[in-house]
N, C-alpha and C. Protein backbone atom coordinates (compact mmCIF):
# COMPACT_ATOMS: atom_id res chain seq x y z
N UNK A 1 0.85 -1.18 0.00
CA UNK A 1 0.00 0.00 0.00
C UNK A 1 0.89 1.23 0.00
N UNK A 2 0.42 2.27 -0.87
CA UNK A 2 1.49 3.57 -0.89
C UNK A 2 0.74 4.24 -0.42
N UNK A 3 0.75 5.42 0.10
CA UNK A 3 0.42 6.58 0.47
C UNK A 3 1.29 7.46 0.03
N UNK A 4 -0.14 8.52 -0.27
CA UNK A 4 0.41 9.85 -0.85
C UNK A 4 1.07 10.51 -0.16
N UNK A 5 1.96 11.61 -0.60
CA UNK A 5 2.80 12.75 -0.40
C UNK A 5 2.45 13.34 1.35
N UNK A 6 1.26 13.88 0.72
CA UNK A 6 0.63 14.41 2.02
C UNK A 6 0.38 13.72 3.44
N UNK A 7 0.13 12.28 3.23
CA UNK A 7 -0.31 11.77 4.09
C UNK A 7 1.03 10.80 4.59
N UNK A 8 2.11 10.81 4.64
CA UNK A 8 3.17 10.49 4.49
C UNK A 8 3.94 11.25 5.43
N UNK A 9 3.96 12.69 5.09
CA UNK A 9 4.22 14.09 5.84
C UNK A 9 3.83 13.81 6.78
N UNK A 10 2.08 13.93 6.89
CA UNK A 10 1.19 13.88 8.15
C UNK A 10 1.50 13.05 9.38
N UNK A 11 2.23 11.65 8.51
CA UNK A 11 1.89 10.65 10.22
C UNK A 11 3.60 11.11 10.11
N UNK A 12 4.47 11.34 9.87
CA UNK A 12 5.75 11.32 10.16
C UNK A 12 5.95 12.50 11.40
N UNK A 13 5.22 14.07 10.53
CA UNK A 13 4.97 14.88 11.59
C UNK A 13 4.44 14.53 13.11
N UNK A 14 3.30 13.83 13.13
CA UNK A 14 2.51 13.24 14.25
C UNK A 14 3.41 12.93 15.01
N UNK A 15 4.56 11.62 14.53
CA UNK A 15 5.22 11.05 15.44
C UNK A 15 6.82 11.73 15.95
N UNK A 16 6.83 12.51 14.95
CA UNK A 16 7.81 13.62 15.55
C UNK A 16 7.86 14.61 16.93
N UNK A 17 6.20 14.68 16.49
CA UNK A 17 5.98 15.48 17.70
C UNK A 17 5.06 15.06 18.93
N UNK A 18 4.95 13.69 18.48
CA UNK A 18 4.44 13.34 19.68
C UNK A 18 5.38 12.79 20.52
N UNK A 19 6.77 12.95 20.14
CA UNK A 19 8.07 12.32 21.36
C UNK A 19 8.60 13.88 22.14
N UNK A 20 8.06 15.21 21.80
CA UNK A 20 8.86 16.22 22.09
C UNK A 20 8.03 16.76 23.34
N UNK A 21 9.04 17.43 24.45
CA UNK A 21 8.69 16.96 25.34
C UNK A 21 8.06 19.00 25.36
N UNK A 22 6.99 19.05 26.30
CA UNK A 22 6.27 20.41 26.21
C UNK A 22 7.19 21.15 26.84
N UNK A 23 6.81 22.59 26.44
CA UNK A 23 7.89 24.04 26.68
C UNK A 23 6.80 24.39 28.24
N UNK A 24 8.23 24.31 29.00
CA UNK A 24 7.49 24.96 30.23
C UNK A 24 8.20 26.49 31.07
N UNK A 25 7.74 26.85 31.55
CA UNK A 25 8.19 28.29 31.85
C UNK A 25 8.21 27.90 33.21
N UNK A 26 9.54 29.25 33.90
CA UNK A 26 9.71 29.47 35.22
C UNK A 26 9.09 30.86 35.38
N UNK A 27 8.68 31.30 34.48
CA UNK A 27 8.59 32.77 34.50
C UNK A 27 6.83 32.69 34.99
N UNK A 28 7.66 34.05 36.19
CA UNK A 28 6.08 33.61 37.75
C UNK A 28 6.42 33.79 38.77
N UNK A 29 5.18 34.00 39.66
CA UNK A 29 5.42 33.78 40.61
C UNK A 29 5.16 32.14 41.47
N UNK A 30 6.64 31.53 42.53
CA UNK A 30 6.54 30.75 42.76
C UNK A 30 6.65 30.12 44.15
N UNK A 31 5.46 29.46 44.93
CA UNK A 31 5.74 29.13 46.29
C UNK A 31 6.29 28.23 46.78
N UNK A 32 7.02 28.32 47.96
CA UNK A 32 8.22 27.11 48.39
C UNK A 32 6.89 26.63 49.58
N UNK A 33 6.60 25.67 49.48
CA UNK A 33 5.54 24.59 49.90
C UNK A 33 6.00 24.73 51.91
N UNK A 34 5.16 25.00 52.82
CA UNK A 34 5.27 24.97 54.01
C UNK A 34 5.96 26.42 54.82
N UNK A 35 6.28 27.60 53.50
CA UNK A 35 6.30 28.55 53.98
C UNK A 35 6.14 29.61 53.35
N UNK A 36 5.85 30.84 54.20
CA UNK A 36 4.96 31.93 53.50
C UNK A 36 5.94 32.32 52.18
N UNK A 37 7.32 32.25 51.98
CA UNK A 37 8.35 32.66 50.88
C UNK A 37 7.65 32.55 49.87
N UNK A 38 8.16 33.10 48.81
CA UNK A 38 8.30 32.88 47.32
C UNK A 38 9.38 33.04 46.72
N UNK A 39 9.13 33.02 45.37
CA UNK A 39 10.23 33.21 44.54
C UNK A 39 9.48 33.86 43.64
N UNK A 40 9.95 34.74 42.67
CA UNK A 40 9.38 35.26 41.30
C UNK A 40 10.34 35.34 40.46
N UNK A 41 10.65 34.58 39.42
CA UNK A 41 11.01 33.85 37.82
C UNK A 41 10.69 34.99 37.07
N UNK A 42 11.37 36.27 36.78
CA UNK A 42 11.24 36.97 35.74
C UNK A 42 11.47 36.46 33.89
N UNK A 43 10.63 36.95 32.63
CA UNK A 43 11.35 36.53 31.88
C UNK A 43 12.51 37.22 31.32
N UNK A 44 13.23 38.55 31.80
CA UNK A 44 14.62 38.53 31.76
C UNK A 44 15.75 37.77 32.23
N UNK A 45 15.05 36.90 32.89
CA UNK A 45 16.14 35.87 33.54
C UNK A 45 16.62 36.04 34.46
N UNK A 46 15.84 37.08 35.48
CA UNK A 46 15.97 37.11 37.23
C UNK A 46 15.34 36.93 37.96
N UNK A 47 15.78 36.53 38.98
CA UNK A 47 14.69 36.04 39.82
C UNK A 47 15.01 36.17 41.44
N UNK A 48 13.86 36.78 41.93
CA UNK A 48 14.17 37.24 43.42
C UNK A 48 12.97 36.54 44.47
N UNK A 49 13.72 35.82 45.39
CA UNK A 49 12.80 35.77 46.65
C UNK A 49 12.34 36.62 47.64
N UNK A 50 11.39 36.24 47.85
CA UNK A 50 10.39 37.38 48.79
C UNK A 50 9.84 37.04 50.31
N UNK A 51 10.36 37.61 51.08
CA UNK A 51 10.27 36.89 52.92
C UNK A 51 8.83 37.33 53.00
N UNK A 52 8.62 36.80 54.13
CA UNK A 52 7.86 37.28 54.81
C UNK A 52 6.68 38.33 55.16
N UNK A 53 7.70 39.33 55.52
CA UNK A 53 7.87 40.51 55.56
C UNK A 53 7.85 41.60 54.54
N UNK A 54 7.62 41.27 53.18
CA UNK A 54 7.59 41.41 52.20
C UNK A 54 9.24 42.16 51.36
N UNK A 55 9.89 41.84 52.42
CA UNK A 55 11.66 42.39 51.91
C UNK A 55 11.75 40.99 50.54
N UNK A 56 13.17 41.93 49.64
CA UNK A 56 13.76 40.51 49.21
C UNK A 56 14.71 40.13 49.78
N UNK A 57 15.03 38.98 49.75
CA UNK A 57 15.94 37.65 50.75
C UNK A 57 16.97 37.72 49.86
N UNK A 58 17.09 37.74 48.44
CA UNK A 58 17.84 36.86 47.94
C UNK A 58 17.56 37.75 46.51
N UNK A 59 18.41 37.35 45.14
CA UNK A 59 17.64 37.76 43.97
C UNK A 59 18.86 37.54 43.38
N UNK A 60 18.99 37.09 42.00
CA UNK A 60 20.37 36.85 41.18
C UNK A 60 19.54 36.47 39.83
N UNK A 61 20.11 35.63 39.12
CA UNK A 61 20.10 35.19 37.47
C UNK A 61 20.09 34.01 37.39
N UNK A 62 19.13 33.63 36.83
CA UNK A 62 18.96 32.03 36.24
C UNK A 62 19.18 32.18 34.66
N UNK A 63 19.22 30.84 34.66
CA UNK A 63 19.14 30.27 32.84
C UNK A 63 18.79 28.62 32.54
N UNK A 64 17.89 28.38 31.74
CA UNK A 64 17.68 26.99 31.66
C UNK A 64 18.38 26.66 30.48
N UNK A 65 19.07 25.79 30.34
CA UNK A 65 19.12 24.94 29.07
C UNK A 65 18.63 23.46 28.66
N UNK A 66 17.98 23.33 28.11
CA UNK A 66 17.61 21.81 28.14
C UNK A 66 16.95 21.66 29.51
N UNK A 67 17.25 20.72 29.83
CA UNK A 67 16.43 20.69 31.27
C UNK A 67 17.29 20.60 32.29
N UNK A 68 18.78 21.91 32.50
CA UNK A 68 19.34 22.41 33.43
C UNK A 68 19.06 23.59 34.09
N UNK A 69 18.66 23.76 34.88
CA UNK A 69 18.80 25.19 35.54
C UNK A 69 20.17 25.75 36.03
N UNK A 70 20.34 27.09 35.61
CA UNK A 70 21.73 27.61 36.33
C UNK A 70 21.30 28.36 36.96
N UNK A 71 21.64 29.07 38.46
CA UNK A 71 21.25 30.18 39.09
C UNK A 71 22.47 30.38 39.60
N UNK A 72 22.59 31.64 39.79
CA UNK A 72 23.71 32.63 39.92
C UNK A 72 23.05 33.90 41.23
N UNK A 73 23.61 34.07 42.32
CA UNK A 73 23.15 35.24 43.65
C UNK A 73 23.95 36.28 43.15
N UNK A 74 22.73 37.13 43.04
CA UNK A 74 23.62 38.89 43.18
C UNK A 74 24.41 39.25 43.86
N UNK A 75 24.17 38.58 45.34
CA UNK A 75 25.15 38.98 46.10
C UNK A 75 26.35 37.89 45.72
N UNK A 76 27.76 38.30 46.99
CA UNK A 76 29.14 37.35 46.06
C UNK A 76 28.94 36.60 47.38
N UNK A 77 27.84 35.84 48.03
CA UNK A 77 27.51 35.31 48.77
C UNK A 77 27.87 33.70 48.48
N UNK A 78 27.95 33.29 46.75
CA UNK A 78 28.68 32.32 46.55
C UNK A 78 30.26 32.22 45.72
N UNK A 79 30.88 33.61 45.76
CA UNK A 79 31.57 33.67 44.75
C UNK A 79 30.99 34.57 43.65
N UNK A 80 32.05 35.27 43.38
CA UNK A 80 31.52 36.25 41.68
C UNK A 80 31.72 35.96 40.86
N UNK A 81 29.99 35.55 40.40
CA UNK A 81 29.58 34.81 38.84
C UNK A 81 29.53 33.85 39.19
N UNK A 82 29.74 32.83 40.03
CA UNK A 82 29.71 31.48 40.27
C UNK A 82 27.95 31.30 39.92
N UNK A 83 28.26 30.15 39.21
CA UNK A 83 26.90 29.38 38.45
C UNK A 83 26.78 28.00 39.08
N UNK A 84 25.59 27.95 39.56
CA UNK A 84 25.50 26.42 40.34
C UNK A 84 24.51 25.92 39.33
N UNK A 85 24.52 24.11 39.50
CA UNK A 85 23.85 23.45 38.11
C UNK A 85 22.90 23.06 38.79
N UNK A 86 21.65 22.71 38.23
CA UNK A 86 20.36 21.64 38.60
C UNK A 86 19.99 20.79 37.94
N UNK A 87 19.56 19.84 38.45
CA UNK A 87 18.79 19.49 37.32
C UNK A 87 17.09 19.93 37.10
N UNK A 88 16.46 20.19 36.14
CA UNK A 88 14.88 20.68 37.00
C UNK A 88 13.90 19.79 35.77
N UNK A 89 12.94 19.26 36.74
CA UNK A 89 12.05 18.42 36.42
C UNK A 89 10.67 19.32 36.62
N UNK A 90 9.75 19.37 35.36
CA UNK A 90 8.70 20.03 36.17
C UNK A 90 7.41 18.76 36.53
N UNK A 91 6.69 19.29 36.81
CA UNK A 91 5.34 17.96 36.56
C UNK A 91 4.26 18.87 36.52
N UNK A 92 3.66 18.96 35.47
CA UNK A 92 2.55 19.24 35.16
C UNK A 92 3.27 20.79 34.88
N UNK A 93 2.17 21.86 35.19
CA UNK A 93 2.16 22.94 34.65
C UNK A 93 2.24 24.42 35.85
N UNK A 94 2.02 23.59 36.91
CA UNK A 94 2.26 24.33 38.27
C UNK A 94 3.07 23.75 39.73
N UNK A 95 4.28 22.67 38.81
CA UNK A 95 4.87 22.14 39.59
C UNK A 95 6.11 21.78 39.31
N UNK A 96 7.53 22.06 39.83
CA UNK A 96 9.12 22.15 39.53
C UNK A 96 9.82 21.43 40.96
N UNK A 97 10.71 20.68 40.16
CA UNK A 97 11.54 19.97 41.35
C UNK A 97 12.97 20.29 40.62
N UNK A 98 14.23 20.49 41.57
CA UNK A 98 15.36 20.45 41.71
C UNK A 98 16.16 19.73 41.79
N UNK A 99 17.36 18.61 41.01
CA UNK A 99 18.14 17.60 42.08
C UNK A 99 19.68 18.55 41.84
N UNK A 100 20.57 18.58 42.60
CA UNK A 100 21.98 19.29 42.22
C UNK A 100 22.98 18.30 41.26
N UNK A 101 23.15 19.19 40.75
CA UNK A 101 24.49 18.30 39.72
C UNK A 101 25.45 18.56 40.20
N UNK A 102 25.60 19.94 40.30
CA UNK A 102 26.86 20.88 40.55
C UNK A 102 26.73 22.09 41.29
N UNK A 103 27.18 22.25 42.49
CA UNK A 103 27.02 23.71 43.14
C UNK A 103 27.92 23.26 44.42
N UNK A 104 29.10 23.87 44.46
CA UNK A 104 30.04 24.12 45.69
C UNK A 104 29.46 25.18 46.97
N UNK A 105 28.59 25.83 46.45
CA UNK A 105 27.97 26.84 47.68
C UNK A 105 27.35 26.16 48.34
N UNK A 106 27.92 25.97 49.58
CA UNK A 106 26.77 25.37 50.40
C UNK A 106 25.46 26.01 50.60
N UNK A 107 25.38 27.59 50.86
CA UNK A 107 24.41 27.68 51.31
C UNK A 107 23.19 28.15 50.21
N UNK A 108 23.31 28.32 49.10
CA UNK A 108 22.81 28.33 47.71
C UNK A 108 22.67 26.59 48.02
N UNK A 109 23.31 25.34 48.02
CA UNK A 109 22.55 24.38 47.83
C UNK A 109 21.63 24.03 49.11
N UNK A 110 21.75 24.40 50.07
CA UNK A 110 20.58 23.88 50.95
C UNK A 110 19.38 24.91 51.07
N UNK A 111 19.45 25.89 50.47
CA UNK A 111 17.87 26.70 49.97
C UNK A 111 17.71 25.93 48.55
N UNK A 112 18.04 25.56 48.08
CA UNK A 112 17.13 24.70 46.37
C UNK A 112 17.33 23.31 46.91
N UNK A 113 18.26 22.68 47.62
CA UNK A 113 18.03 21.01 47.91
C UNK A 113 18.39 20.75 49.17
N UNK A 114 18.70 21.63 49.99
CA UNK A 114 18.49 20.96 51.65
C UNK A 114 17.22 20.51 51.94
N UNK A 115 16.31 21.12 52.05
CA UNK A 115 15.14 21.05 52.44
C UNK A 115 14.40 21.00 50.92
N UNK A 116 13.98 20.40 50.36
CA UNK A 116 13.51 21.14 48.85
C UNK A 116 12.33 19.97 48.92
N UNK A 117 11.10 20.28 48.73
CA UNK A 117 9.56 19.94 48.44
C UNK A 117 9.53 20.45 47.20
N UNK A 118 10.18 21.11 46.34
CA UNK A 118 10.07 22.00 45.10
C UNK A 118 9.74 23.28 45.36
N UNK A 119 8.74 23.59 44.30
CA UNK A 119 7.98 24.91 43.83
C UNK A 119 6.69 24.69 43.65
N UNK A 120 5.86 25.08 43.78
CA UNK A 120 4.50 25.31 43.02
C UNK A 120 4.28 26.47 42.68
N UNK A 121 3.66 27.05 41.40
CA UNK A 121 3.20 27.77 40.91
C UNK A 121 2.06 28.72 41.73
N UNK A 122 2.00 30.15 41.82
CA UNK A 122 0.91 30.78 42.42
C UNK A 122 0.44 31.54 41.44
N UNK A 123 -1.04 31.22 41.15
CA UNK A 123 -2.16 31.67 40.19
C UNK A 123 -2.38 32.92 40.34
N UNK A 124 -1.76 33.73 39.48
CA UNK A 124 -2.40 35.09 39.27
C UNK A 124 -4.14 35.39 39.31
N UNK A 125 -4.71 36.24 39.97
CA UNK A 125 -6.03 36.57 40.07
C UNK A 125 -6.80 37.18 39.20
């Protein structure tokens, strides 16, 4: 059996894209599960946590590639420019997990994987 041109295209496309895995965004605001904090994922590629109190805690530069996260602190709290690696898994569409590949800062790794439940997403109103 041959199939035409078109329909040839069609299922090849289908199965092309039914192995590719969906585009997900950090860009948001995001809650650390069991406390009032957040985080907010700009899409310039910064991103600052938010206490309590409504001060920021923290705030530096991320970058994903593939499915690495790099984050980098404004302050030289780990070193200047120092880039720590992740790995980041999301699940679903309002949910991100962390494992470390690479990050010598201790205390940059035990705020993303000492304690780490992830992220969840907080729904704009």
């Amino acid at each position: 059996m041959k199939l035409p041109g078109q329909a040839t295209l069609a299922i090849f496309l289908i199965a092309v894209f039914a192995f590719l895995p969906p585009d997900h965004s950090l860009v948001g605001k995001w809650g650390i599960p069991g406390t009032p904090e957040f985080v907010t994922f700009n899409s310039d590629q910064t991103y600052a946590v938010s206490l309590p109190d409504g001060k920021v805690g923290e705030r530096g530069s991320y970058k994903i590639e593939q499915s690495v996260f790099f984050i980098k602190n404004a302050k030289p709290v780990c070193g200047e420019g120092y880039w720590g690696k992740y790995k980041i898994d999301f699940y679903g569409e309002d949910s991100v997990h962390f494992t470390l590949i690479e990050d010598s800062c201790s205390a940059r790794r035990m705020d993303i994987v000492g304690y780490n439940p992830g992220l969840r997403r907080i729904k704009s109103k």
